[in-house]
N, C-alpha and C. Protein backbone atom coordinates (compact mmCIF):
# COMPACT_ATOMS: atom_id res chain seq x y z
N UNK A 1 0.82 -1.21 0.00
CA UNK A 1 0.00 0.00 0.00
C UNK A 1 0.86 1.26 0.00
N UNK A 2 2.10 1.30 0.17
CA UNK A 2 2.96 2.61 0.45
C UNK A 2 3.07 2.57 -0.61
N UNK A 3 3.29 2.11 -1.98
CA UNK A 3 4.04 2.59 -2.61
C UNK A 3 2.46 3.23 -3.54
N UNK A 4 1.70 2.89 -3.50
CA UNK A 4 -0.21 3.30 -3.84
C UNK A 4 -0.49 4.43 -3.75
N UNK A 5 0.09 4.86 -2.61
CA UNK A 5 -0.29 6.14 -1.42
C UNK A 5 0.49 6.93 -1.74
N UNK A 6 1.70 6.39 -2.23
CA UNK A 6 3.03 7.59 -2.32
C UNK A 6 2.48 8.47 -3.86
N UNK A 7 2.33 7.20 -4.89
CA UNK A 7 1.68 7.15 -6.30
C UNK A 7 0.30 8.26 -6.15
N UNK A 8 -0.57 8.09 -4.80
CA UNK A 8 -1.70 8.79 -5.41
C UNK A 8 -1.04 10.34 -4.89
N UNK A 9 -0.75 10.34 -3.45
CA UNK A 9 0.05 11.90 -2.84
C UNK A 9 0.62 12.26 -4.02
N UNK A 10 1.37 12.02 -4.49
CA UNK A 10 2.05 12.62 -5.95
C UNK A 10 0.92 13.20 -6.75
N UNK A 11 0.18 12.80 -7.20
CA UNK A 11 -1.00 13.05 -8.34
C UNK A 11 -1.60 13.86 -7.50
N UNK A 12 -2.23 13.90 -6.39
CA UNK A 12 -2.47 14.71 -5.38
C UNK A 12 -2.13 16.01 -5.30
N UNK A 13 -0.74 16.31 -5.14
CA UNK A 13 -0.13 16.97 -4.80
C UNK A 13 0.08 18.38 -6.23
N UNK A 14 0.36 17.15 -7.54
CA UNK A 14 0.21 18.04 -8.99
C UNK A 14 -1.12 17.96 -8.75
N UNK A 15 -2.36 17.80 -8.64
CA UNK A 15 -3.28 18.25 -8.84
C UNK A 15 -4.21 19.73 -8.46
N UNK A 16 -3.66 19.67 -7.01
CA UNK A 16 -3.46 20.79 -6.10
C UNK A 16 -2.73 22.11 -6.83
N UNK A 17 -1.27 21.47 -7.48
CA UNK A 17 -0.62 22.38 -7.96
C UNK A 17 -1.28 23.23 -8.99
N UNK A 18 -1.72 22.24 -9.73
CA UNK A 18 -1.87 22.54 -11.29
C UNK A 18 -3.59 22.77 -11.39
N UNK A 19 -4.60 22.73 -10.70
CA UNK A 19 -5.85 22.75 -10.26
C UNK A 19 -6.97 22.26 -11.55
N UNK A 20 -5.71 21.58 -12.44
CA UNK A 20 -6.84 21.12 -14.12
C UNK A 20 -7.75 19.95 -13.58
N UNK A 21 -8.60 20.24 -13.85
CA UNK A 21 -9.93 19.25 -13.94
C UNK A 21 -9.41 18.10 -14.03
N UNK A 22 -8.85 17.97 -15.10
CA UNK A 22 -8.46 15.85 -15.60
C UNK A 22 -7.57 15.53 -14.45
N UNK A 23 -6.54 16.26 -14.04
CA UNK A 23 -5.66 16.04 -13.18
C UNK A 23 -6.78 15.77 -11.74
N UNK A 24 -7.54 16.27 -11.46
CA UNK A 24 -8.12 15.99 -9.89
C UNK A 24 -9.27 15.06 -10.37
N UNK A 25 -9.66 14.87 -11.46
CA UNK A 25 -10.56 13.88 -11.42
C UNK A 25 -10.03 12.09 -11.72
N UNK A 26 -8.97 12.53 -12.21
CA UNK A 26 -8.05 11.34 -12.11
C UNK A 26 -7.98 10.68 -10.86
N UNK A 27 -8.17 11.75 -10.00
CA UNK A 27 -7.34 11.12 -8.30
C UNK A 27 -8.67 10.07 -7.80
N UNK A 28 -9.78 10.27 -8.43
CA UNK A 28 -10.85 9.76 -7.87
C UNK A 28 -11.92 8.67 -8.57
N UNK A 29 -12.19 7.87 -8.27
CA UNK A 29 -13.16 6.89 -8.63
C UNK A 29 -14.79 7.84 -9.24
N UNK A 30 -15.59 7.11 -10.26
CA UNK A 30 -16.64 7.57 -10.76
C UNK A 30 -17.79 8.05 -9.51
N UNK A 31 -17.84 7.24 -8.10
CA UNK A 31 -18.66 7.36 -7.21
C UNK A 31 -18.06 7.94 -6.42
N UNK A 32 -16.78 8.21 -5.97
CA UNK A 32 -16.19 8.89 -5.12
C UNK A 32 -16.87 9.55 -3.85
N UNK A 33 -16.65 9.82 -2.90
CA UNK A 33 -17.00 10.94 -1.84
C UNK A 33 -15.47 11.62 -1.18
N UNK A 34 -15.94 12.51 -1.25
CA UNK A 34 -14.65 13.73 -0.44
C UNK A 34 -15.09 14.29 0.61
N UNK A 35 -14.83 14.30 1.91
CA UNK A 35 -15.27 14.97 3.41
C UNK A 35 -14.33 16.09 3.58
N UNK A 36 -14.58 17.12 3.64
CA UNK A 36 -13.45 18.36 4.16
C UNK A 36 -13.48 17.79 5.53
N UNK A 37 -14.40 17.25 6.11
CA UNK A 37 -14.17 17.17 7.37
C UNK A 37 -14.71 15.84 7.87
N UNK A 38 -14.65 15.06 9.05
CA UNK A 38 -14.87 13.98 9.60
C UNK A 38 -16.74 14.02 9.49
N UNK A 39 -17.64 12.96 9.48
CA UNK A 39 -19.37 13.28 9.50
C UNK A 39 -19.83 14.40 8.95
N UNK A 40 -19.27 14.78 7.61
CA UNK A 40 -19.52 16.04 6.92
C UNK A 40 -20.92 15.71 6.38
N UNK A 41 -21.96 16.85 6.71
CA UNK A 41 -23.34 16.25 6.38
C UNK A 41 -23.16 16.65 4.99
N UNK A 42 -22.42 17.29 4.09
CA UNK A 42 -22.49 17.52 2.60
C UNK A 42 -21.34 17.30 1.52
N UNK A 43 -20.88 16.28 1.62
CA UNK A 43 -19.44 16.06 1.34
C UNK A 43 -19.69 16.15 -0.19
N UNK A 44 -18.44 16.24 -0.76
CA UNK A 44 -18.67 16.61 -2.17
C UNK A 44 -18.39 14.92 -2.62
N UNK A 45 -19.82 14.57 -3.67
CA UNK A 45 -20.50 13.22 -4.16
C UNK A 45 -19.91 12.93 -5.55
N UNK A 46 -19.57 11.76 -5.90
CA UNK A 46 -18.87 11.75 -7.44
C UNK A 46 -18.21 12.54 -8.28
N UNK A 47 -17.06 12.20 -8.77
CA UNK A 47 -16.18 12.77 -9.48
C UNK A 47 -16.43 14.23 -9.96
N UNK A 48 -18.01 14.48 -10.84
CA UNK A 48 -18.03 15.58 -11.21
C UNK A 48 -17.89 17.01 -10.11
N UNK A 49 -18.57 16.39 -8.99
CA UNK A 49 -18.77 17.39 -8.21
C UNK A 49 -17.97 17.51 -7.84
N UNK A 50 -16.64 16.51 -7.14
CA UNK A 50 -15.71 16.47 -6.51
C UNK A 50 -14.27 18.10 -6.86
N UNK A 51 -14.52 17.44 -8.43
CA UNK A 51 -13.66 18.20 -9.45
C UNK A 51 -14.32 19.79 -9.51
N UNK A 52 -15.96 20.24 -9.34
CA UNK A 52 -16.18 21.45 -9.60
C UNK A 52 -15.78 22.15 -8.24
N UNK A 53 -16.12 21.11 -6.97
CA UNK A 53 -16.20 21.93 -5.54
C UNK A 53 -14.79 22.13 -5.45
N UNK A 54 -13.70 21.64 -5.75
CA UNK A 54 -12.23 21.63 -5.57
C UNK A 54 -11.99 23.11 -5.93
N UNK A 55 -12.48 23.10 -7.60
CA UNK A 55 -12.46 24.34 -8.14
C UNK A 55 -12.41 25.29 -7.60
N UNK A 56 -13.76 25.22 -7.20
CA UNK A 56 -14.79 26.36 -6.49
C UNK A 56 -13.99 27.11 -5.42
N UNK A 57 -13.11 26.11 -4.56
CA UNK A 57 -12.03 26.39 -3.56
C UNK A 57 -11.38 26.33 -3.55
N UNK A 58 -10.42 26.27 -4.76
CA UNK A 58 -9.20 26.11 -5.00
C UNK A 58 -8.16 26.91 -4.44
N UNK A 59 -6.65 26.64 -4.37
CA UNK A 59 -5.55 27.30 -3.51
C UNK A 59 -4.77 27.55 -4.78
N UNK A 60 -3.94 28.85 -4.95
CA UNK A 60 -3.65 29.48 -5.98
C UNK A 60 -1.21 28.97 -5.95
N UNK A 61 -1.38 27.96 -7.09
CA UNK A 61 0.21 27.56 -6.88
C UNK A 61 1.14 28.47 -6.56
N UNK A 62 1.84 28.22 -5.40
CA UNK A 62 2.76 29.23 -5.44
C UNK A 62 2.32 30.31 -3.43
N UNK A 63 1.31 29.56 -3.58
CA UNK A 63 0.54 29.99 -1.79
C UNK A 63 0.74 28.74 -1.00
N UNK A 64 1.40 27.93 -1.19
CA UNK A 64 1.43 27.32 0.25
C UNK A 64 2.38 26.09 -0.03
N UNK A 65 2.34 25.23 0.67
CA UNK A 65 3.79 24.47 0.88
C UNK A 65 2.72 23.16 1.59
N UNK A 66 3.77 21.97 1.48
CA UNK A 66 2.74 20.81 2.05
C UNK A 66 3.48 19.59 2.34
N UNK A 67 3.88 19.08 3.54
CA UNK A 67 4.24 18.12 3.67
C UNK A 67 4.02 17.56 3.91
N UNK A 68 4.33 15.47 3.80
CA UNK A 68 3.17 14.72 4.66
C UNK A 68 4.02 13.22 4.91
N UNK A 69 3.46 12.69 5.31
CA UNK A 69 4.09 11.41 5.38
C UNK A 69 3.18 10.03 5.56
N UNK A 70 3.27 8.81 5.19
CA UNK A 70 2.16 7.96 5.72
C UNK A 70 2.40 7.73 7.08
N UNK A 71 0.86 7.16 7.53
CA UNK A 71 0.55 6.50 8.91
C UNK A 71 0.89 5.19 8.89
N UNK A 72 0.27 4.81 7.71
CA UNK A 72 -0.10 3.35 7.85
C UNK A 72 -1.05 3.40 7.13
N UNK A 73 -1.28 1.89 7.17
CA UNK A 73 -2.44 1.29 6.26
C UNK A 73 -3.30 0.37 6.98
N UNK A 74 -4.69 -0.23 6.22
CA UNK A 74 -5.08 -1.21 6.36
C UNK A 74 -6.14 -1.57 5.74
N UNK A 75 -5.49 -2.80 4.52
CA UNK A 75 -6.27 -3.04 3.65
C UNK A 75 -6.08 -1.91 2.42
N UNK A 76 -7.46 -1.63 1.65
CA UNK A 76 -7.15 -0.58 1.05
C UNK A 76 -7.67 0.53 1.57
N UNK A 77 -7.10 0.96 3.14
CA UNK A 77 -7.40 2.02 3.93
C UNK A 77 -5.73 3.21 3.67
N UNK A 78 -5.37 4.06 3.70
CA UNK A 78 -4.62 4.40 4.12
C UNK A 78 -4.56 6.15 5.10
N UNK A 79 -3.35 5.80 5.99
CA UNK A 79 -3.68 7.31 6.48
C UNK A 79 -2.55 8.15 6.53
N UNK A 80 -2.44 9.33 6.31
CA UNK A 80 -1.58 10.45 5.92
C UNK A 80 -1.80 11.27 6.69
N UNK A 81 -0.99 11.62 7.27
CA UNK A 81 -0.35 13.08 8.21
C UNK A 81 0.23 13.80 7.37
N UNK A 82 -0.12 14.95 7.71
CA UNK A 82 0.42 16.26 6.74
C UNK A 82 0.30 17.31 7.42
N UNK A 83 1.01 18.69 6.73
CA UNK A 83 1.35 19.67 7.40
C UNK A 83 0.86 20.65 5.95
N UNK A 84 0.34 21.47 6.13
CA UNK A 84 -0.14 22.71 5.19
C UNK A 84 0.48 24.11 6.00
N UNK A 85 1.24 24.46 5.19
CA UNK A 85 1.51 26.11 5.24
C UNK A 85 1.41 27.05 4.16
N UNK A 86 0.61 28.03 4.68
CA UNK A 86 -0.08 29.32 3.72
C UNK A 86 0.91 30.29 3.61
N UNK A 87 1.56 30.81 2.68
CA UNK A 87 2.59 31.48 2.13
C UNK A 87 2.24 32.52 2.78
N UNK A 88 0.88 33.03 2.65
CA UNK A 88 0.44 34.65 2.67
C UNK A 88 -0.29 34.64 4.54
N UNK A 89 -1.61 35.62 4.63
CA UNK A 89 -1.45 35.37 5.82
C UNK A 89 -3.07 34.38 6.44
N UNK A 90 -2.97 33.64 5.99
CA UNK A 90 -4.04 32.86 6.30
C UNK A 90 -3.41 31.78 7.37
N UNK A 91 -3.88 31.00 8.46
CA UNK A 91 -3.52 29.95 9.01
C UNK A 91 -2.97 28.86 8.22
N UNK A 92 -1.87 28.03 9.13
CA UNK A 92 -1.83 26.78 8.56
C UNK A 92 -2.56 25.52 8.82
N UNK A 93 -2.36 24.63 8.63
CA UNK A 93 -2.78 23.47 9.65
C UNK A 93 -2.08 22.51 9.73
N UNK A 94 -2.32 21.39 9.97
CA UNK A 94 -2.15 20.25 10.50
C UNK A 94 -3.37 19.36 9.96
N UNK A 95 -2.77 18.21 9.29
CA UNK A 95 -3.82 17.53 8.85
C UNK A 95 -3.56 16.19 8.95
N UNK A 96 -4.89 15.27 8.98
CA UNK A 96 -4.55 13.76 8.90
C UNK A 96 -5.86 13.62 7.76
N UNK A 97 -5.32 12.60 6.72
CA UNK A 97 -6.57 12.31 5.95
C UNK A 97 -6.95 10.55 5.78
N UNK A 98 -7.60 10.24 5.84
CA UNK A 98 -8.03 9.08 5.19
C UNK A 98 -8.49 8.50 3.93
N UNK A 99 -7.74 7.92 3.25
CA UNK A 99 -8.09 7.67 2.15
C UNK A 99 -8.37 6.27 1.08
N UNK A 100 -9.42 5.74 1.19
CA UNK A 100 -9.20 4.81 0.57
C UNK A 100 -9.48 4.04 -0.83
N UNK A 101 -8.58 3.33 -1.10
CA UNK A 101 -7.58 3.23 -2.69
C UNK A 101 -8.36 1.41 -3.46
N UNK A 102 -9.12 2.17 -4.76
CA UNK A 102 -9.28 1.13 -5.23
C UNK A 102 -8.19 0.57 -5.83
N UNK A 103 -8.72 -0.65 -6.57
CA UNK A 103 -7.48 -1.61 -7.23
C UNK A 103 -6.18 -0.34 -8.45
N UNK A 104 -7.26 0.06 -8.58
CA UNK A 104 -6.10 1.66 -10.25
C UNK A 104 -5.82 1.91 -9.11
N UNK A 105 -6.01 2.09 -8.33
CA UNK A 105 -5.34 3.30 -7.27
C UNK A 105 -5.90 5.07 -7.36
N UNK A 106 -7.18 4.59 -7.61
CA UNK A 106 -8.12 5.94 -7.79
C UNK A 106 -8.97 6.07 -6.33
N UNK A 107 -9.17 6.76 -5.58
CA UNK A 107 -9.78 7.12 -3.95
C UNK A 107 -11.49 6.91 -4.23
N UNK A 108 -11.63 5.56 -3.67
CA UNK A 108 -13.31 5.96 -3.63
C UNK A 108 -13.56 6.81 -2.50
N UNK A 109 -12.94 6.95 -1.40
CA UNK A 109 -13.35 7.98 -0.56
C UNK A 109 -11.97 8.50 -0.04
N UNK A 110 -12.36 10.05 0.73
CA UNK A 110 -11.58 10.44 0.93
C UNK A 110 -12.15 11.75 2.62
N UNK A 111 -11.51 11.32 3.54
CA UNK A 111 -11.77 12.41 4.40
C UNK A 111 -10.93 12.88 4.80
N UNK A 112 -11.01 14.33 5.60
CA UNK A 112 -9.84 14.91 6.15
C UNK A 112 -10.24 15.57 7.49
N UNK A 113 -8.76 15.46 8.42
CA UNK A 113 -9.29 16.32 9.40
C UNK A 113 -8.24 17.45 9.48
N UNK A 114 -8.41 18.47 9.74
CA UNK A 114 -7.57 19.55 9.88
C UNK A 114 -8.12 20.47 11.02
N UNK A 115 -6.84 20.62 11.90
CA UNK A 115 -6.79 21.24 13.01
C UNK A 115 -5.41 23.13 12.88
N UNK A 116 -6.07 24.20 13.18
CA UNK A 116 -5.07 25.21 12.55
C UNK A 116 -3.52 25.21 13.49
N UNK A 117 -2.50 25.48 12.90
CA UNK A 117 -1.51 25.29 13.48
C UNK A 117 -1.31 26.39 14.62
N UNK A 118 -0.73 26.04 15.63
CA UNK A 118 -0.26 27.87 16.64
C UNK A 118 0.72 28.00 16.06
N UNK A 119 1.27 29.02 15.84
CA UNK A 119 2.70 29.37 15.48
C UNK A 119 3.32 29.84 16.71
């Protein structure tokens, strides 16, 4: 599974960068769900939406920095610790996500939790 996880964080990571549609809809399965947050009563539902709401909120390349590392796995579960820092003056955070990886290695789901950093 690490080397799955490393494979999707990468695509992830250019997708973020590069904010093109094909690139973030790649990252995700046709049914997909995405949680900004843990019991999100409105999480963004299948690929299309996934790809417009990303949009919609997108982070502009060149604003922030991102590091992460795996937790672990289990099964096709995996979990990622990460660190987000905002170039300009918005908070950072601290994040852990969950993500889990069909057989392509496309995310039928995906949640995150993010807590803001103290500096």
């Amino acid at each position: 599974m690490t080397d799955a996880i490393r494979q999707w964080m990468d695509k992830y990571i250019a997708a973020w960068t590069t904010n093109d549609p094909e690139d973030i809809g790649a990252l995700f399965t046709e049914e997909a769900v995405y949680a900004t947050r843990p019991y999100d009563p409105d999480p963004w539902r299948g690929r299309e939406q996934i790809v417009e709401r990303w949009i919609g909120s997108a982070d502009q390349p060149g604003d922030w920095r991102f590091e992460w590392s795996p937790l672990g796995s289990d099964g096709d579960l995996a979990f990622v610790q990460g660190r987000t820092t905002y170039l300009d003056d918005r908070p950072s955070y601290e994040n852990l996500w969950v993500i889990r990886l069909d057989s392509d290695g496309r995310a039928s789901s995906f949640t995150e939790w993010f807590m803001e950093r103290e500096v």
